[in-house]
C-alpha atoms as a PDB file:
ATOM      1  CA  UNK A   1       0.000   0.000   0.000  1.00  0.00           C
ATOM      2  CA  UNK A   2       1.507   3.135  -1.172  1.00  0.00           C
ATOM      3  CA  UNK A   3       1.257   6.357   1.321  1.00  0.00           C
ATOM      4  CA  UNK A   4      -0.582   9.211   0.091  1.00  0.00           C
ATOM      5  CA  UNK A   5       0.824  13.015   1.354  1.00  0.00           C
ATOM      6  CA  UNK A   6      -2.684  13.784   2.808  1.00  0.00           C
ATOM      7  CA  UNK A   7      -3.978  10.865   4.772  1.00  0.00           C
ATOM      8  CA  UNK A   8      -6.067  11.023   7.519  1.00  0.00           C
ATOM      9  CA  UNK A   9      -3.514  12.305  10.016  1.00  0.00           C
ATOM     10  CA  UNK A  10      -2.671  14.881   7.063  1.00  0.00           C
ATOM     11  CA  UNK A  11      -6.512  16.325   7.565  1.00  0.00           C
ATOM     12  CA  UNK A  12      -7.851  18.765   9.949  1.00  0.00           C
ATOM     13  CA  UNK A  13     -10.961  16.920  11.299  1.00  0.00           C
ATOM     14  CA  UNK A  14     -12.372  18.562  14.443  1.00  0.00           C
ATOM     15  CA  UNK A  15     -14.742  22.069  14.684  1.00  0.00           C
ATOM     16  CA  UNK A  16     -12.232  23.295  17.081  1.00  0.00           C
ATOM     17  CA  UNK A  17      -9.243  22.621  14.976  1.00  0.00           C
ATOM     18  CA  UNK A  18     -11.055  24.621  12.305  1.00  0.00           C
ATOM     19  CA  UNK A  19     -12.287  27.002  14.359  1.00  0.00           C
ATOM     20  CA  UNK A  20      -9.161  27.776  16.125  1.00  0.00           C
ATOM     21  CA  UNK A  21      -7.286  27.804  12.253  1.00  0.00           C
ATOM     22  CA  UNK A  22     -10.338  30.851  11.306  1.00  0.00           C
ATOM     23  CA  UNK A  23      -9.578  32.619  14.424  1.00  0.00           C
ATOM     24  CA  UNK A  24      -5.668  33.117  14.083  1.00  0.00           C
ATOM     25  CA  UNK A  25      -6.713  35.734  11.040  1.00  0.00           C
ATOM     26  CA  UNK A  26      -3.799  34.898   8.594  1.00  0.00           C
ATOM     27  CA  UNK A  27      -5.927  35.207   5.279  1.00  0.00           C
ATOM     28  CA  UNK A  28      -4.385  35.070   1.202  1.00  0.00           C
ATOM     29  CA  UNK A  29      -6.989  34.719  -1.270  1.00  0.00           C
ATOM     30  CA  UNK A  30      -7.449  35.235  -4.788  1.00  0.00           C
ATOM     31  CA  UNK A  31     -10.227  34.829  -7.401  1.00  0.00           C
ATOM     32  CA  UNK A  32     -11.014  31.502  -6.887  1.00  0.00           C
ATOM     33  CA  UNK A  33      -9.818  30.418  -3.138  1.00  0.00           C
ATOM     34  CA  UNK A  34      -9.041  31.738   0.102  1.00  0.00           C
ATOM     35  CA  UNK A  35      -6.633  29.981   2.352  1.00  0.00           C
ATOM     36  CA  UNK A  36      -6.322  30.442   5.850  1.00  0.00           C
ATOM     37  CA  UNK A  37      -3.307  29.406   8.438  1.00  0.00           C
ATOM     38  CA  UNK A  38      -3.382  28.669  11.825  1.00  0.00           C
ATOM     39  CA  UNK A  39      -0.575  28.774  13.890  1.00  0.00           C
ATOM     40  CA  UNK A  40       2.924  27.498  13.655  1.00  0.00           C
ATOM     41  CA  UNK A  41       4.168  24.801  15.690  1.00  0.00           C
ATOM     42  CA  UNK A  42       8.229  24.685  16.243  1.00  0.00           C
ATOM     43  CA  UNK A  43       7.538  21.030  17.018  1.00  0.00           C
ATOM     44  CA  UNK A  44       9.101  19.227  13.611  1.00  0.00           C
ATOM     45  CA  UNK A  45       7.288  15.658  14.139  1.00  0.00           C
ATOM     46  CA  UNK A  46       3.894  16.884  13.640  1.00  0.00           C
ATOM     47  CA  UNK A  47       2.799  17.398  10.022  1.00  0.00           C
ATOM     48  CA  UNK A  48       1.337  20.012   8.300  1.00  0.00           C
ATOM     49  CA  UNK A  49      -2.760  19.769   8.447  1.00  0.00           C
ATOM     50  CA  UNK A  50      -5.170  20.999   6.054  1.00  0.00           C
ATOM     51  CA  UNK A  51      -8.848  20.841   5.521  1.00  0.00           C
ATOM     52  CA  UNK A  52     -10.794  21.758   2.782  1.00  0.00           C
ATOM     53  CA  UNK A  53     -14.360  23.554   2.494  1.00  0.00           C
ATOM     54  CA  UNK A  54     -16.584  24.105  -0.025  1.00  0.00           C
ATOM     55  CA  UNK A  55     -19.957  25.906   0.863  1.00  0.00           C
ATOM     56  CA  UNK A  56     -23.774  24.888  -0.570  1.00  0.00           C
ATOM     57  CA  UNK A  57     -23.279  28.814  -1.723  1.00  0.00           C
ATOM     58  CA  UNK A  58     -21.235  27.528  -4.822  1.00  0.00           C
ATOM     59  CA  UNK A  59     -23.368  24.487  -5.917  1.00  0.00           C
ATOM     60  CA  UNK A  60     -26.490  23.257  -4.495  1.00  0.00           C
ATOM     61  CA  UNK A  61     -25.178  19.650  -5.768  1.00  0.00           C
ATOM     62  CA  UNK A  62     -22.436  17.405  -3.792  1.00  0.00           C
ATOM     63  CA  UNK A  63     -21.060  15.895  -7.048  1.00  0.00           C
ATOM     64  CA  UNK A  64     -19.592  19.160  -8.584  1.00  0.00           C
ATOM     65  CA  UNK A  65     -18.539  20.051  -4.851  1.00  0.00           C
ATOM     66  CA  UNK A  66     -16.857  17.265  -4.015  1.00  0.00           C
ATOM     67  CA  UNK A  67     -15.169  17.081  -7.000  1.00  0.00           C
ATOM     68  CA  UNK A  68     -13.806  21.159  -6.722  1.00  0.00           C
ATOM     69  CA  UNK A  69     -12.583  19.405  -2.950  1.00  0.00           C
ATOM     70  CA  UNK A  70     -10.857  16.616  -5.416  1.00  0.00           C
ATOM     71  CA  UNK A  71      -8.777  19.207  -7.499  1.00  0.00           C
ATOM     72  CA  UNK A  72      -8.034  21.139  -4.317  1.00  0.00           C
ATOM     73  CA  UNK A  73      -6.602  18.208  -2.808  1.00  0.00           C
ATOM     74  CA  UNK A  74      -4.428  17.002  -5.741  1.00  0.00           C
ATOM     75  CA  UNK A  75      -3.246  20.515  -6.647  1.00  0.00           C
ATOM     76  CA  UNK A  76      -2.146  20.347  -2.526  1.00  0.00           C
ATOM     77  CA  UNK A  77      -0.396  17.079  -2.902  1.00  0.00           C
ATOM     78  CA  UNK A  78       1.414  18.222  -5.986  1.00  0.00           C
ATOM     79  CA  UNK A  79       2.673  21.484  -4.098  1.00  0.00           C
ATOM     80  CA  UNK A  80       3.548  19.263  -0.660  1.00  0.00           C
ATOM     81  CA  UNK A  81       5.621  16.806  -2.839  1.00  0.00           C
ATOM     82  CA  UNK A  82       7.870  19.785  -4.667  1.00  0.00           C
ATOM     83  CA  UNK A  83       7.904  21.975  -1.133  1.00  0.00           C
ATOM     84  CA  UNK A  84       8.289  21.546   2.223  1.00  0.00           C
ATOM     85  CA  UNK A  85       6.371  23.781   4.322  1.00  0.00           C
ATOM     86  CA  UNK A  86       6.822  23.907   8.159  1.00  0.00           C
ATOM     87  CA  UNK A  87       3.677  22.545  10.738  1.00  0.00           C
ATOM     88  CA  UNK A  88       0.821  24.448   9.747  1.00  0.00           C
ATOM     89  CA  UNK A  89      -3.070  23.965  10.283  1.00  0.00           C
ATOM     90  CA  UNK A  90      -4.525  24.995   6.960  1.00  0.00           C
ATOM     91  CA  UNK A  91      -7.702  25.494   5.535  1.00  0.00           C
ATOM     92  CA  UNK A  92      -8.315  25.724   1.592  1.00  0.00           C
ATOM     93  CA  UNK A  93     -12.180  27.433   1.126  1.00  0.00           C
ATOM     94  CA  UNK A  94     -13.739  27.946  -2.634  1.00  0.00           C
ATOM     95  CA  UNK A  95     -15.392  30.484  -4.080  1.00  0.00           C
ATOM     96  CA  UNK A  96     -17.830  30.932  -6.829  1.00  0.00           C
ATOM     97  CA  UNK A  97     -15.286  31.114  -9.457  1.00  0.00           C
ATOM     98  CA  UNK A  98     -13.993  27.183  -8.523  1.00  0.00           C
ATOM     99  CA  UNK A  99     -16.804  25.582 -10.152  1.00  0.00           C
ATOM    100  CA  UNK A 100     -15.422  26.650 -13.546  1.00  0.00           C
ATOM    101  CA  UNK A 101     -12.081  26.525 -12.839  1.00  0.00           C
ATOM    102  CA  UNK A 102     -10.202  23.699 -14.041  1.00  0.00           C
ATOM    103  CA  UNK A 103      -7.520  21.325 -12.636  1.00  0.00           C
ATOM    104  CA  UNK A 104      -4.568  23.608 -14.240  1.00  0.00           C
ATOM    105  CA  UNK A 105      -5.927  26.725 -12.500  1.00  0.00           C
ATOM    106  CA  UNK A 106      -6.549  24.970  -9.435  1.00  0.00           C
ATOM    107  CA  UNK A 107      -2.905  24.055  -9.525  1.00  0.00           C
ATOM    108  CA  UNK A 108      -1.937  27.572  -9.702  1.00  0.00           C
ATOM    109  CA  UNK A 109      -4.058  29.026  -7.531  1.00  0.00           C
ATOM    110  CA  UNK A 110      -2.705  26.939  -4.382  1.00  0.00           C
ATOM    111  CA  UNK A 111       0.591  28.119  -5.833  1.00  0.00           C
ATOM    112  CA  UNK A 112       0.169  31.214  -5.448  1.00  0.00           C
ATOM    113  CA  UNK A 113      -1.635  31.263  -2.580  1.00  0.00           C
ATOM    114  CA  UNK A 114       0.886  29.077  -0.799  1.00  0.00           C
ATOM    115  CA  UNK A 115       3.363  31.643  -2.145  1.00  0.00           C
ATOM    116  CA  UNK A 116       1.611  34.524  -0.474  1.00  0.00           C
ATOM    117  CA  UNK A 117       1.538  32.600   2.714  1.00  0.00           C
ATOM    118  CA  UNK A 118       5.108  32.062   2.882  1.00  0.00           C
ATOM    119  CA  UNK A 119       5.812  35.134   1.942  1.00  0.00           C
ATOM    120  CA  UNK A 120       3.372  36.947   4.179  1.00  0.00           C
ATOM    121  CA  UNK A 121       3.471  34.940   7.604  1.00  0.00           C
ATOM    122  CA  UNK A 122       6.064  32.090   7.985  1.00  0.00           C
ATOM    123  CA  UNK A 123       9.165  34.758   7.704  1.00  0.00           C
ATOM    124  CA  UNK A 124       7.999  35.587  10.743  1.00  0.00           C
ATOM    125  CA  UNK A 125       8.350  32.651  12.999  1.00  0.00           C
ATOM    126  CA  UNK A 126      12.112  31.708  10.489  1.00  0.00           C
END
């Protein structure tokens, strides 16, 4: 059996994991997600978490949102496996605009996002 990057203990599961992530206000977004970041742990055992949301307000039907939380967690695995990233708790949230968007602009949307986020908040704690 072959280990994926983002297996369960890769996955923020709990409300208060995700509501402690929302409250720490560190917030990129662009035109079709908005990613937010918890806290950074020094501790370099623990992995980096992430969970991904996408809201009734974008489609009314689960097939077409679960599969804008499929690209969103491939595009993910693709960045994790070319980056390292210290312990963070993400969480990855669509907007309108990711039901058209394909798997290419998925991919460069968490990109860029992930690029903001380094840029913006983990100089801090390096």
């Amino acid at each position: 059996m072959q280990k994926t990057v983002l297996n369960k203990k890769n996955r923020l599961k709990t409300n208060s994991s995700f509501k402690a992530t929302y409250c720490q206000n560190r917030v990129v977004s662009d035109e079709f997600f908005v990613l937010y970041a918890g806290r950074n742990k020094l501790e370099t055992e623990t992995d980096t978490k992430i969970g991904f949301v996408v809201s009734k307000k974008i489609d009314k039907r689960a097939v077409i949102r679960n599969k804008i939380k499929r690209r969103m967690r491939e595009s993910f695995k693709i960045y994790l496996k070319e980056k390292e990233i210290p312990y963070l708790s993400l969480i990855m949230s669509a907007k309108e605009n990711a039901k058209n968007a394909d798997f290419q602009i998925t991919l460069k949307s968490v990109y860029k996002l992930m690029d903001k986020m380094a840029n913006k908040f983990i100089q801090e704690y390096y």
